[in-house]
PDB file of N, CA and C in Angstrom:
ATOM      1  N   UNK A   1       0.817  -1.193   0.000  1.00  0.00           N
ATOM      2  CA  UNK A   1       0.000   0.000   0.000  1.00  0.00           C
ATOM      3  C   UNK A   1       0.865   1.264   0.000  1.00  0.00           C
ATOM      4  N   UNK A   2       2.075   1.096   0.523  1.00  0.00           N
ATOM      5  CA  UNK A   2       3.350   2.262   0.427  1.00  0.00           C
ATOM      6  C   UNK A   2       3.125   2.683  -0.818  1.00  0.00           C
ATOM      7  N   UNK A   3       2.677   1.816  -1.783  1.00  0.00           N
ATOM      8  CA  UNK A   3       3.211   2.196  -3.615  1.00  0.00           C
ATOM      9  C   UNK A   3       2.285   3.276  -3.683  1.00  0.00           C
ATOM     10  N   UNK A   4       0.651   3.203  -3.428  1.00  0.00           N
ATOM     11  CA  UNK A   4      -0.421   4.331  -3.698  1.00  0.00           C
ATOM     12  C   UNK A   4       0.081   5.433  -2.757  1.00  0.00           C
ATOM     13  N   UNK A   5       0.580   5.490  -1.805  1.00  0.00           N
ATOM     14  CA  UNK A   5       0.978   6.653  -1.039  1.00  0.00           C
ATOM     15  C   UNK A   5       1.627   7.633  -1.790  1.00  0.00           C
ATOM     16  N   UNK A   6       2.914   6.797  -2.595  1.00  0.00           N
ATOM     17  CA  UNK A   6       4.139   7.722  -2.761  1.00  0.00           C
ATOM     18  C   UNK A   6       3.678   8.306  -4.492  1.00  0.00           C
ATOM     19  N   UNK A   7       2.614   7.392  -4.643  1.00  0.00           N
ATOM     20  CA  UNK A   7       1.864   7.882  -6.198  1.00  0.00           C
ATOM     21  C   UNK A   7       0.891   8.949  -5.850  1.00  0.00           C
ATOM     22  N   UNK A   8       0.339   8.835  -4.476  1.00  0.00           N
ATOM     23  CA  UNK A   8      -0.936  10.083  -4.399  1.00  0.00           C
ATOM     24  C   UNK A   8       0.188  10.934  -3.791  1.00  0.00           C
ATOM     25  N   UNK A   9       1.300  11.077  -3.585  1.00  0.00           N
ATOM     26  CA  UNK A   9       1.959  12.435  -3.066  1.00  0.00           C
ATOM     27  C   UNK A   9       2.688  12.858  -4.665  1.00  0.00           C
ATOM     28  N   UNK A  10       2.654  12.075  -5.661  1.00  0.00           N
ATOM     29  CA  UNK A  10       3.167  12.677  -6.375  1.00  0.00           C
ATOM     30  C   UNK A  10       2.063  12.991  -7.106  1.00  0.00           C
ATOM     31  N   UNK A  11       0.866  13.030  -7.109  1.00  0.00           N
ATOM     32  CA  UNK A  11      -0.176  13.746  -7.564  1.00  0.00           C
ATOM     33  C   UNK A  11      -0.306  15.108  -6.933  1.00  0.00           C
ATOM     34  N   UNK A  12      -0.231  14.972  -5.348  1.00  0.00           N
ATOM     35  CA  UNK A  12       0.116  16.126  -4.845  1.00  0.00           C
ATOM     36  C   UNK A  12       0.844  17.302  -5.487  1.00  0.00           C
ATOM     37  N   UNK A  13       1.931  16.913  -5.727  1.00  0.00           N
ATOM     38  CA  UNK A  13       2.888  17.821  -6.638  1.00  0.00           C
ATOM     39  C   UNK A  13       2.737  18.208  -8.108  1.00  0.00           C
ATOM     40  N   UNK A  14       1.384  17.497  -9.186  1.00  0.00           N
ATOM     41  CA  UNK A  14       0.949  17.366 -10.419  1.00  0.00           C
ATOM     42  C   UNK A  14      -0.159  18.583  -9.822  1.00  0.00           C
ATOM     43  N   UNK A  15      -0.418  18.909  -8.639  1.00  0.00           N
ATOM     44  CA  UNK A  15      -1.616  19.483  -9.108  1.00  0.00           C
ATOM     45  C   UNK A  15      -1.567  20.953  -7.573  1.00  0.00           C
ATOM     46  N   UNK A  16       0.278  20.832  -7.884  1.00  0.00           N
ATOM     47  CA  UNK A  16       0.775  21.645  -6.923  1.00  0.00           C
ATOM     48  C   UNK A  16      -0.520  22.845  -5.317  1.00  0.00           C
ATOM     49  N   UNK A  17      -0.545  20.857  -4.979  1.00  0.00           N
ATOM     50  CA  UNK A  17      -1.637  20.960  -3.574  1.00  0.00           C
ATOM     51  C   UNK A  17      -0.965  21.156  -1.992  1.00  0.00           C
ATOM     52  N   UNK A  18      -0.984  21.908  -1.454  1.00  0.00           N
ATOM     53  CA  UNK A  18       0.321  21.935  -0.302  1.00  0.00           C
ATOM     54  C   UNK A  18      -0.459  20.755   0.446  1.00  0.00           C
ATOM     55  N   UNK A  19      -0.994  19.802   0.427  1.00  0.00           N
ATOM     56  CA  UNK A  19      -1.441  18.451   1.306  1.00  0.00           C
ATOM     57  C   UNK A  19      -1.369  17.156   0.392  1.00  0.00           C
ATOM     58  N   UNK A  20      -1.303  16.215   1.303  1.00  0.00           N
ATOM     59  CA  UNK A  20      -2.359  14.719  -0.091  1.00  0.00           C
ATOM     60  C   UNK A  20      -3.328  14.488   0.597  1.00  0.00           C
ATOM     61  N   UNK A  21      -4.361  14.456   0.084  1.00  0.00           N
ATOM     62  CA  UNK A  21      -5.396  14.414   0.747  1.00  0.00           C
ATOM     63  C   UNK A  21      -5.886  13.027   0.041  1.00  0.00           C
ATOM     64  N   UNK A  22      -7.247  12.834   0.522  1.00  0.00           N
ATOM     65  CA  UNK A  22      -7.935  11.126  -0.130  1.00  0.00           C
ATOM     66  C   UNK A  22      -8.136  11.201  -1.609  1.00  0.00           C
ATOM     67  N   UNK A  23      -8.497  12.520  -2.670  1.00  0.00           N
ATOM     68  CA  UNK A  23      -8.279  12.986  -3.638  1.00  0.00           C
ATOM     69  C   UNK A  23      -7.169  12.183  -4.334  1.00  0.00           C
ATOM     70  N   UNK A  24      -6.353  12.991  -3.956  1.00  0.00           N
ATOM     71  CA  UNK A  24      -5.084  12.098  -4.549  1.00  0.00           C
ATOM     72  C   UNK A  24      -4.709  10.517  -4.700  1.00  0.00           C
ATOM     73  N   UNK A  25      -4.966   9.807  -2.886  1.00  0.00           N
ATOM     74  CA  UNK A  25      -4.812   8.353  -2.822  1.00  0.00           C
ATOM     75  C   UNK A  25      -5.867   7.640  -3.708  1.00  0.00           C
ATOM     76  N   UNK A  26      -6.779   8.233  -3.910  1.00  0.00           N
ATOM     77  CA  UNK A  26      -8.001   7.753  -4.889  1.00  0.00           C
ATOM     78  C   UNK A  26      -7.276   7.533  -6.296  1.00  0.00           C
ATOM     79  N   UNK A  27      -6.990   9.080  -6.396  1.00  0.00           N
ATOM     80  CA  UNK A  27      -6.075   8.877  -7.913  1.00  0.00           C
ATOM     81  C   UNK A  27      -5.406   7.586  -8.108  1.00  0.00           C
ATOM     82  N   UNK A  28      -4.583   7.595  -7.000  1.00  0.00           N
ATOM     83  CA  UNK A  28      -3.224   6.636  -7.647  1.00  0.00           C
ATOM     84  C   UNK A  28      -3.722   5.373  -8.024  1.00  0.00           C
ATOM     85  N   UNK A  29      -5.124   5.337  -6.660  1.00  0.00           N
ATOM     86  CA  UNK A  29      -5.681   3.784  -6.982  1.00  0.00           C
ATOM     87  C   UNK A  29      -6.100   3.456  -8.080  1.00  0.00           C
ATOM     88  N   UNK A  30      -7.410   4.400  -8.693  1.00  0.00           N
ATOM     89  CA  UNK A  30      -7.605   4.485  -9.879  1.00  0.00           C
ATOM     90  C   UNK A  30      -6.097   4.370 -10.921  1.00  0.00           C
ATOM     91  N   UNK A  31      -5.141   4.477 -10.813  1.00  0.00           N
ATOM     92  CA  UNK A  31      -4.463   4.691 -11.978  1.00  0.00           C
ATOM     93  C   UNK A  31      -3.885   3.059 -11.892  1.00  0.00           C
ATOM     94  N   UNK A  32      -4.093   2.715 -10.674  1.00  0.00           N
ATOM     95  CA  UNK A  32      -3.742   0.939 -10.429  1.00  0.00           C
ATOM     96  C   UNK A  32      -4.696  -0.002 -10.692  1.00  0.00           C
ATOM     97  N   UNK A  33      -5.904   0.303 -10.596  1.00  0.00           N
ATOM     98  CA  UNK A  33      -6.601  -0.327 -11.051  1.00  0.00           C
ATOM     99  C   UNK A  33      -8.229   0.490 -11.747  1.00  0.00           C
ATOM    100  N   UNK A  34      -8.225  -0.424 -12.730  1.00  0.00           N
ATOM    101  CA  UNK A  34      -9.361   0.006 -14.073  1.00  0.00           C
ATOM    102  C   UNK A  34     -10.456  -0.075 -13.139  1.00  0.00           C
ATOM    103  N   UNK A  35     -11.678   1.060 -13.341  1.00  0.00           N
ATOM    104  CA  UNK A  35     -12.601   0.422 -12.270  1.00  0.00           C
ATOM    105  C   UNK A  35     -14.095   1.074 -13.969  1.00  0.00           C
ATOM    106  N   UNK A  36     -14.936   0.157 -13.559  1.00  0.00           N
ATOM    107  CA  UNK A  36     -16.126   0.842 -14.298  1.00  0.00           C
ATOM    108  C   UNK A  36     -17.200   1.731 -14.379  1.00  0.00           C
ATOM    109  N   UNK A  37     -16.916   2.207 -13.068  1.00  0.00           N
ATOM    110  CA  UNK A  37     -17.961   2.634 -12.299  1.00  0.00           C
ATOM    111  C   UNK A  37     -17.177   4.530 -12.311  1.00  0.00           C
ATOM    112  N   UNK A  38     -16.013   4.366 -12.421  1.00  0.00           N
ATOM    113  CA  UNK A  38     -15.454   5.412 -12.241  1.00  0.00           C
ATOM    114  C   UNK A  38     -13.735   5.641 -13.364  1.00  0.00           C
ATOM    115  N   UNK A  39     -13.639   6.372 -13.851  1.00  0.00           N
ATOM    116  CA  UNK A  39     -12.534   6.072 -14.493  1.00  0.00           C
ATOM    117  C   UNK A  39     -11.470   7.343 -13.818  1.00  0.00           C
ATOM    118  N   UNK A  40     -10.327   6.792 -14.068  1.00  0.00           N
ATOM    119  CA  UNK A  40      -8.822   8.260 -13.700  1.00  0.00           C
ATOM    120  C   UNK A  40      -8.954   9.117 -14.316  1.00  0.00           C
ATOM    121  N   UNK A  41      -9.236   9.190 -15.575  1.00  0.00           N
ATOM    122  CA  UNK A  41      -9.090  10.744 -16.096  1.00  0.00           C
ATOM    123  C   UNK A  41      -9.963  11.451 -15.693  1.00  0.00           C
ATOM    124  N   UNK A  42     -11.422  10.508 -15.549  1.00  0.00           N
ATOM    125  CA  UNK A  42     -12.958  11.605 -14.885  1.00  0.00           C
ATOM    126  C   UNK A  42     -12.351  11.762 -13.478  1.00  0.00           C
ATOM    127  N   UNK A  43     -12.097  10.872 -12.300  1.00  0.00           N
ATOM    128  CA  UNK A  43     -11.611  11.791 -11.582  1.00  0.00           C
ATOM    129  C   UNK A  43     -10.578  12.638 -11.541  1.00  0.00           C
ATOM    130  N   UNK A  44      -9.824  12.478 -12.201  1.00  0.00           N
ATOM    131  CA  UNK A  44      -9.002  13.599 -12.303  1.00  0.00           C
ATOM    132  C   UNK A  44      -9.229  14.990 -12.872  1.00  0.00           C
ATOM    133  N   UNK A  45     -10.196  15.045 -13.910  1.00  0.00           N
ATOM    134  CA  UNK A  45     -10.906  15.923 -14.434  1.00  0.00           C
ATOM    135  C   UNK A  45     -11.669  16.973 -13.218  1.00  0.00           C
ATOM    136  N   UNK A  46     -12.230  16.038 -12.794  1.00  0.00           N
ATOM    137  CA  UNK A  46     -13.263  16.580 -11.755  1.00  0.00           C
ATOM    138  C   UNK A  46     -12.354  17.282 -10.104  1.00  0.00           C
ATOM    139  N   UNK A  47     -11.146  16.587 -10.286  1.00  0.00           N
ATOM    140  CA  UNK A  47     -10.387  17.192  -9.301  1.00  0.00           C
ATOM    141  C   UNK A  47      -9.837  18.698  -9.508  1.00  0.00           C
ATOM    142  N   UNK A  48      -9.589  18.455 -10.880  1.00  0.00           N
ATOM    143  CA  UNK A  48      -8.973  20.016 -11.447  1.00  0.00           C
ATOM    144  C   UNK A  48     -10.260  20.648 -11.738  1.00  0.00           C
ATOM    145  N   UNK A  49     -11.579  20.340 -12.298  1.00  0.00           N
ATOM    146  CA  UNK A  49     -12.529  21.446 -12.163  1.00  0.00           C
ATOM    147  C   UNK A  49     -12.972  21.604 -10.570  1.00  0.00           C
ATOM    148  N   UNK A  50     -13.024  21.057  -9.716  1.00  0.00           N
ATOM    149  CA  UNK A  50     -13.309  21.349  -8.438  1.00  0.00           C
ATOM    150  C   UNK A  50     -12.373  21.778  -7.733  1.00  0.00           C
ATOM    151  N   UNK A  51     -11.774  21.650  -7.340  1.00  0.00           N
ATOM    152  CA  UNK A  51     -10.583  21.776  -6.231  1.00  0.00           C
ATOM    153  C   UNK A  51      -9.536  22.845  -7.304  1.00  0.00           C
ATOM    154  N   UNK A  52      -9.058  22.406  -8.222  1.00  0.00           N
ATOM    155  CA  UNK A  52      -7.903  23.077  -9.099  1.00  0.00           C
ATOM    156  C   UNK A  52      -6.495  23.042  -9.165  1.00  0.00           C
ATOM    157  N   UNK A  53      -5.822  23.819  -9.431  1.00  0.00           N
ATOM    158  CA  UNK A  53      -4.776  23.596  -9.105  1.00  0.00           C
ATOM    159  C   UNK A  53      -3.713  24.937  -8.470  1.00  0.00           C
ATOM    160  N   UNK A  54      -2.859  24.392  -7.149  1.00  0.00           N
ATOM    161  CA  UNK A  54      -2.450  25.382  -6.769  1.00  0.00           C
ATOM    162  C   UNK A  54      -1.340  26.157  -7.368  1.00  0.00           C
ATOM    163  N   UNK A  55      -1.106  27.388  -6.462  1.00  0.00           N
ATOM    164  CA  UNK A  55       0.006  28.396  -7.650  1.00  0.00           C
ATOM    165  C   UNK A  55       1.525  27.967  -7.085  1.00  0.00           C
ATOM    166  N   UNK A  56       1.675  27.627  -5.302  1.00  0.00           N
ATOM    167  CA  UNK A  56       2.702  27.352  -5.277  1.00  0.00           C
ATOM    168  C   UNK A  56       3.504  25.705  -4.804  1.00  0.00           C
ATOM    169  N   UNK A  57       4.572  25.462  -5.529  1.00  0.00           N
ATOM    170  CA  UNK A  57       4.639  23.943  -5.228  1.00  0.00           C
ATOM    171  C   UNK A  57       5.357  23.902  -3.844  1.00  0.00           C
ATOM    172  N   UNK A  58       4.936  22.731  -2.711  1.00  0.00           N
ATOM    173  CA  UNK A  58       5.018  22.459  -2.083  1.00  0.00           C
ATOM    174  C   UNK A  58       6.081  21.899  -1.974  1.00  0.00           C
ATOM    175  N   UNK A  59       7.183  22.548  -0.346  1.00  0.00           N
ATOM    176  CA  UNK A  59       8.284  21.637  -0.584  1.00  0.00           C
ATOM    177  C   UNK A  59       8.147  20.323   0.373  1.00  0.00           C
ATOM    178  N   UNK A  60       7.136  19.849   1.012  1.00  0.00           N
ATOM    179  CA  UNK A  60       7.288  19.240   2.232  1.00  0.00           C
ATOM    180  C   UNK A  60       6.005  18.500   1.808  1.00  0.00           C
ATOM    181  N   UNK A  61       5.616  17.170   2.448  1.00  0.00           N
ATOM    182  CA  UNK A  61       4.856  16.786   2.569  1.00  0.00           C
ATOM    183  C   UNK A  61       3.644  16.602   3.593  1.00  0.00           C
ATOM    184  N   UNK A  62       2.681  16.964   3.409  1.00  0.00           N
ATOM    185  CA  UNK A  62       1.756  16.770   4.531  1.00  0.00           C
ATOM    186  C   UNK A  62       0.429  16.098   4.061  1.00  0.00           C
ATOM    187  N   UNK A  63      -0.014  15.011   4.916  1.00  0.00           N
ATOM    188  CA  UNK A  63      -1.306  14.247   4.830  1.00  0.00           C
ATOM    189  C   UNK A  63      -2.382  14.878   5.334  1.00  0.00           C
ATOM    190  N   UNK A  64      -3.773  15.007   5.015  1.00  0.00           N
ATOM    191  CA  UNK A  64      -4.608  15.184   5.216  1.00  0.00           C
ATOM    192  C   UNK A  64      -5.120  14.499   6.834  1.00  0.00           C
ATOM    193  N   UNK A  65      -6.019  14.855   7.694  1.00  0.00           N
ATOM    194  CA  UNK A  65      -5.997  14.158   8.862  1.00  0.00           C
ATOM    195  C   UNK A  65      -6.825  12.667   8.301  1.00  0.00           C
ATOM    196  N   UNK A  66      -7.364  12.515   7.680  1.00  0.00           N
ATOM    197  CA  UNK A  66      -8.663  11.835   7.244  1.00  0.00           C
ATOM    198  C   UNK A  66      -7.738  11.049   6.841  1.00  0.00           C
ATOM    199  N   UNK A  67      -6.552  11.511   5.945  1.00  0.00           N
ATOM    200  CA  UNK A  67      -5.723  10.330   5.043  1.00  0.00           C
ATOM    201  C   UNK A  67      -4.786  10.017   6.133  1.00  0.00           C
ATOM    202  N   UNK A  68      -4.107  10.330   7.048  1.00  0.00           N
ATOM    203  CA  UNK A  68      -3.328  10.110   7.728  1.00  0.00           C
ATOM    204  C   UNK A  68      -3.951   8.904   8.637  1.00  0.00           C
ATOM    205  N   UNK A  69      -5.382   9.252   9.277  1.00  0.00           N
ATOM    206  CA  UNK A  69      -6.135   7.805  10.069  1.00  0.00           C
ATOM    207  C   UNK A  69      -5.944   6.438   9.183  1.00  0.00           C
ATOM    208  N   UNK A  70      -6.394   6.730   7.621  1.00  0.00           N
ATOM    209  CA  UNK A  70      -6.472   5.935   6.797  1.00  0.00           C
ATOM    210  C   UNK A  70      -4.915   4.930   6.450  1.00  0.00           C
ATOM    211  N   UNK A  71      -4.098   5.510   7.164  1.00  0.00           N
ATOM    212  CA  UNK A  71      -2.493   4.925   6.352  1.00  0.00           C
ATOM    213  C   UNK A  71      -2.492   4.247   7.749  1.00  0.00           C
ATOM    214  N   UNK A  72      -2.439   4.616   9.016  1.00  0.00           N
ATOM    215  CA  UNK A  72      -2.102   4.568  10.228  1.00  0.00           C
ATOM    216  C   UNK A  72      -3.447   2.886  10.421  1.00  0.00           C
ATOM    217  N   UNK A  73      -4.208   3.113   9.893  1.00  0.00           N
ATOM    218  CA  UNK A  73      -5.668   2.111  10.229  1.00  0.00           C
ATOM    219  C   UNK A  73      -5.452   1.075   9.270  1.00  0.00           C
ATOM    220  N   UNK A  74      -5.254   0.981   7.924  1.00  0.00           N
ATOM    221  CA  UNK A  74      -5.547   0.373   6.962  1.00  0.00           C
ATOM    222  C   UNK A  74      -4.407  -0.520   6.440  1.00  0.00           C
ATOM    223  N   UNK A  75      -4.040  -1.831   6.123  1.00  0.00           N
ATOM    224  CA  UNK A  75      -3.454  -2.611   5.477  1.00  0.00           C
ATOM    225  C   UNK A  75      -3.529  -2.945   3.957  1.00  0.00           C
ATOM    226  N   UNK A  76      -4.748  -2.607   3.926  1.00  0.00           N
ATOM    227  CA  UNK A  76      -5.427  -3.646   2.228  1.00  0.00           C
ATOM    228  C   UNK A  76      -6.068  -2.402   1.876  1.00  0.00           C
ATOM    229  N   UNK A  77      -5.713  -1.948   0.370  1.00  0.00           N
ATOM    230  CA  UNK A  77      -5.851  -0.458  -0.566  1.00  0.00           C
ATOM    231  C   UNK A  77      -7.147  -0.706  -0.664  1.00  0.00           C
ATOM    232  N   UNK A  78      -8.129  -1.986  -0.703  1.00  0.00           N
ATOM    233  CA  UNK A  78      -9.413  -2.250  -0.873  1.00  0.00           C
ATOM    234  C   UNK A  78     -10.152  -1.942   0.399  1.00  0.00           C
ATOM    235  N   UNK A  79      -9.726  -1.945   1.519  1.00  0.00           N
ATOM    236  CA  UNK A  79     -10.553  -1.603   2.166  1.00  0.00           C
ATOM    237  C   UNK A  79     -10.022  -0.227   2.780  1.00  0.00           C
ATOM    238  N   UNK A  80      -8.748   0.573   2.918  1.00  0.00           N
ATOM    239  CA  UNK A  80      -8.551   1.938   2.223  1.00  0.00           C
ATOM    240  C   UNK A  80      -9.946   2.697   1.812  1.00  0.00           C
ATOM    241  N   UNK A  81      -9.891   2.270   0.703  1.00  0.00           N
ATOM    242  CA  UNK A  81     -10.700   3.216  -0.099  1.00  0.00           C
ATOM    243  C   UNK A  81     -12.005   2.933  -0.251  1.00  0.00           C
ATOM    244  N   UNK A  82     -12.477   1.672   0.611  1.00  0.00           N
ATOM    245  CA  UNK A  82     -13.593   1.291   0.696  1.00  0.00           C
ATOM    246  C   UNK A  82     -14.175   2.614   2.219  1.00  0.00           C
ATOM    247  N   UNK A  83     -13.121   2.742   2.722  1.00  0.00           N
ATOM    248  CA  UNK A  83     -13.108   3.872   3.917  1.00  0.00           C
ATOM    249  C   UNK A  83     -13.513   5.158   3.876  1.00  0.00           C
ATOM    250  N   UNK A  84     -12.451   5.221   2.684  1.00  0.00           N
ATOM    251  CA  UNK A  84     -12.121   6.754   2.137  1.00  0.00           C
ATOM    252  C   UNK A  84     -13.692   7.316   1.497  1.00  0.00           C
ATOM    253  N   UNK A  85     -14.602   6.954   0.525  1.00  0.00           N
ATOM    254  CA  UNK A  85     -15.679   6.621  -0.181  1.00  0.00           C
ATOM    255  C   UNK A  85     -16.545   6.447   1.700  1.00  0.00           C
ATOM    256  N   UNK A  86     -16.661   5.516   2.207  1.00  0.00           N
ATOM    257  CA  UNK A  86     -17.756   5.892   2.970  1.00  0.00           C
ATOM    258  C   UNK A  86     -17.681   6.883   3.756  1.00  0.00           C
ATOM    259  N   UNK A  87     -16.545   7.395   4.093  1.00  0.00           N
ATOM    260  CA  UNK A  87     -16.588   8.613   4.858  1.00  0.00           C
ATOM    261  C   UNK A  87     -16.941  10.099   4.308  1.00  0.00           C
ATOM    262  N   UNK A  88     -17.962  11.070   5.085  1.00  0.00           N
ATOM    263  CA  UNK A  88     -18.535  11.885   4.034  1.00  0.00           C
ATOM    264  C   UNK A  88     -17.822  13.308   4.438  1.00  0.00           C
ATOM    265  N   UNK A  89     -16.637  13.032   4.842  1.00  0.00           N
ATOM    266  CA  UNK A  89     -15.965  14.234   5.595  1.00  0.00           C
ATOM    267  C   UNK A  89     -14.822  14.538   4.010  1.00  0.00           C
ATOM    268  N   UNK A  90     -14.853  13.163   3.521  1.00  0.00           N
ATOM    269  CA  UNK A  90     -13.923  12.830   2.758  1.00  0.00           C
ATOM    270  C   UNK A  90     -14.026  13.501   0.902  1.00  0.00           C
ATOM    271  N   UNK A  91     -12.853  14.382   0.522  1.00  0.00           N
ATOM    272  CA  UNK A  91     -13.245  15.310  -0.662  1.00  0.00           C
ATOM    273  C   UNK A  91     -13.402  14.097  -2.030  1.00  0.00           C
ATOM    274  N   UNK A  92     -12.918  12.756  -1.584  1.00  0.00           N
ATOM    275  CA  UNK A  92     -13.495  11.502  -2.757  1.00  0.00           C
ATOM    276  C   UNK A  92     -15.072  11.820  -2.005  1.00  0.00           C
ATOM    277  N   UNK A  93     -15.435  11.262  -1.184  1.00  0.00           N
ATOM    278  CA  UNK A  93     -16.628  11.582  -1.396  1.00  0.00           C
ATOM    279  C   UNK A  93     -17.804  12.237  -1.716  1.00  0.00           C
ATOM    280  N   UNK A  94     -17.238  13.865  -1.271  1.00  0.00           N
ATOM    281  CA  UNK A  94     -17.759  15.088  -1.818  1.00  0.00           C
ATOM    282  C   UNK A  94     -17.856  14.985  -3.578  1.00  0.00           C
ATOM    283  N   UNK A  95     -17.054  14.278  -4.143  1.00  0.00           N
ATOM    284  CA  UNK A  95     -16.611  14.716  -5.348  1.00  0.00           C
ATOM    285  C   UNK A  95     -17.649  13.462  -6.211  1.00  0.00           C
ATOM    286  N   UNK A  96     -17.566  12.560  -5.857  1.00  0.00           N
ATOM    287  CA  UNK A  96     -18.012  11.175  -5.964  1.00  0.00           C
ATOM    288  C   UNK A  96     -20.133  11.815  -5.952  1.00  0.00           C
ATOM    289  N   UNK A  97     -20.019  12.518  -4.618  1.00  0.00           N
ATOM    290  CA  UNK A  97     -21.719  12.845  -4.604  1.00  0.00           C
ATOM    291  C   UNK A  97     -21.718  14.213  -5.386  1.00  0.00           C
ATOM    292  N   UNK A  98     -20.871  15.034  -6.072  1.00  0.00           N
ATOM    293  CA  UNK A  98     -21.080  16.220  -6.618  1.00  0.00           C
ATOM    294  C   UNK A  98     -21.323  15.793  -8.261  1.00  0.00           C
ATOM    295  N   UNK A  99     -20.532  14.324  -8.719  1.00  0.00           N
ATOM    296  CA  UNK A  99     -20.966  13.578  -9.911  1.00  0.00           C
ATOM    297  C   UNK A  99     -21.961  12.753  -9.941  1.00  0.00           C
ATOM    298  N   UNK A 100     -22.708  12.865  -9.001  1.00  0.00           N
ATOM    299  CA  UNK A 100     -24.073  11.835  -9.136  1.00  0.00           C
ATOM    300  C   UNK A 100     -23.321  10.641  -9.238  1.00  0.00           C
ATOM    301  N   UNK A 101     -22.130   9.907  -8.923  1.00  0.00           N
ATOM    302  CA  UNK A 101     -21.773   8.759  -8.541  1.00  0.00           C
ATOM    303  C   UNK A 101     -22.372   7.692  -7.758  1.00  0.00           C
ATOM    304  N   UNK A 102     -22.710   6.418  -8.572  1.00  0.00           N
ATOM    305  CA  UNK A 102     -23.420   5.456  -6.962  1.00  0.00           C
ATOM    306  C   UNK A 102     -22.265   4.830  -6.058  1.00  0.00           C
ATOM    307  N   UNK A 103     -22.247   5.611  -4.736  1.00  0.00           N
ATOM    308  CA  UNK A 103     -21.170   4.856  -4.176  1.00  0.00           C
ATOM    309  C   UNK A 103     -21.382   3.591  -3.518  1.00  0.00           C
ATOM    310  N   UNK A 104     -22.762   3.275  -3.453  1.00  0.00           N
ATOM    311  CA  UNK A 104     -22.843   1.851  -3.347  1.00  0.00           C
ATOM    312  C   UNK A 104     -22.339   0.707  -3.948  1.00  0.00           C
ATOM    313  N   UNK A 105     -23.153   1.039  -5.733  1.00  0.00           N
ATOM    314  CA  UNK A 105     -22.416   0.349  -6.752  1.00  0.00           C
ATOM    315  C   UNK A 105     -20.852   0.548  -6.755  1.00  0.00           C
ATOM    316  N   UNK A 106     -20.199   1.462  -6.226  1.00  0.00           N
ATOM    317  CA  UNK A 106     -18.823   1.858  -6.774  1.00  0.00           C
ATOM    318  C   UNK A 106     -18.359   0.857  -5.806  1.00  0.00           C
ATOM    319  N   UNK A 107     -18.530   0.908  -4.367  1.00  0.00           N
ATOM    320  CA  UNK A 107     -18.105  -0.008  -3.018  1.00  0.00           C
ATOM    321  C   UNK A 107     -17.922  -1.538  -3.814  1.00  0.00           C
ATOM    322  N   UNK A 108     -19.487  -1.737  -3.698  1.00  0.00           N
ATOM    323  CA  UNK A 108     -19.331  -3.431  -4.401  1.00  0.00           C
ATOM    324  C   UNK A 108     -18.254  -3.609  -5.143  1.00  0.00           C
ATOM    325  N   UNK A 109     -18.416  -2.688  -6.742  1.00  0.00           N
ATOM    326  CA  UNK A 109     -17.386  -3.232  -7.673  1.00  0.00           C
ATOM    327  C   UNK A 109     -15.756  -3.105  -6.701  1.00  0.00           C
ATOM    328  N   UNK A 110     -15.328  -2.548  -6.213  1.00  0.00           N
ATOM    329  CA  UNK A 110     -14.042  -2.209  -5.624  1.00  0.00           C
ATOM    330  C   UNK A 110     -13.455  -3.628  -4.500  1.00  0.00           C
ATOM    331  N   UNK A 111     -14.758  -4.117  -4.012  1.00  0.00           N
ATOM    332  CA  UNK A 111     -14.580  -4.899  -2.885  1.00  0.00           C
ATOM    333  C   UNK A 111     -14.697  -6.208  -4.048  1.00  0.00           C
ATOM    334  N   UNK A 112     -15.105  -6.665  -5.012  1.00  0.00           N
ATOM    335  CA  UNK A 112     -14.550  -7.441  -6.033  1.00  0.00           C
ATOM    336  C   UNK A 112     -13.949  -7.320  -7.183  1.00  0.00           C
ATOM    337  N   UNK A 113     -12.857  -6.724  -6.947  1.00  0.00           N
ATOM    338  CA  UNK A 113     -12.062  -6.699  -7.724  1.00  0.00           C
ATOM    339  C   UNK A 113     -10.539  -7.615  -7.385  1.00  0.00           C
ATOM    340  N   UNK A 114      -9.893  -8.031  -8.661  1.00  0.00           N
ATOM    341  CA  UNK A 114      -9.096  -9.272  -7.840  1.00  0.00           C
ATOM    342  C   UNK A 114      -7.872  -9.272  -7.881  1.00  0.00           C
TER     343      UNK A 114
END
């Protein structure tokens, strides 16, 4: 799960964000695995029309508190982000309910995937 970390902090820096937030760890997952329900470029799309991108790049790294429980709690990227998605504090989720996303359907497909 180290691998999606050091991929959502380098999204961090693609979209020069002074945090990584669940945004990002979402990304990387998506970019690890194909999902149908949701694809990487739409979220990524939807990250840069919502959120955007910042003006200055960050030299340091910092986690989000939400993502930080999530690294500190979690072993398996499937149930990660099965976390990340039910929690509604969470800007995947904001973003997920601002696209009319079913995160039900999205949960299932994620929790079988192999």
């Amino acid at each position: 799960m180290n691998e999606l970390f050091n991929v959502a902090e380098n999204f961090m820096y693609v979209f020069n964000h002074p945090y990584v937030g669940t945004e990002h760890f979402f990304l990387a997952f998506l970019k690890k695995y194909k999902l149908k329900s949701v694809s990487f470029e739409e979220f990524k799309g939807a990250v840069k029309d919502i959120i955007g991108y910042g003006t200055i790049k960050s030299t340091f790294v910092l986690y989000t508190p939400i993502l930080r429980e999530i690294k500190n709690k979690y072993k398996n990227e499937k149930d990660a982000i099965v976390a990340i998605i039910e929690n509604e504090d969470s800007i995947v989720h904001s973003i997920l309910v601002v696209k009319k996303k079913d995160t039900n359907g999205l949960i299932e497909e994620i929790k079988n995937l192999s």
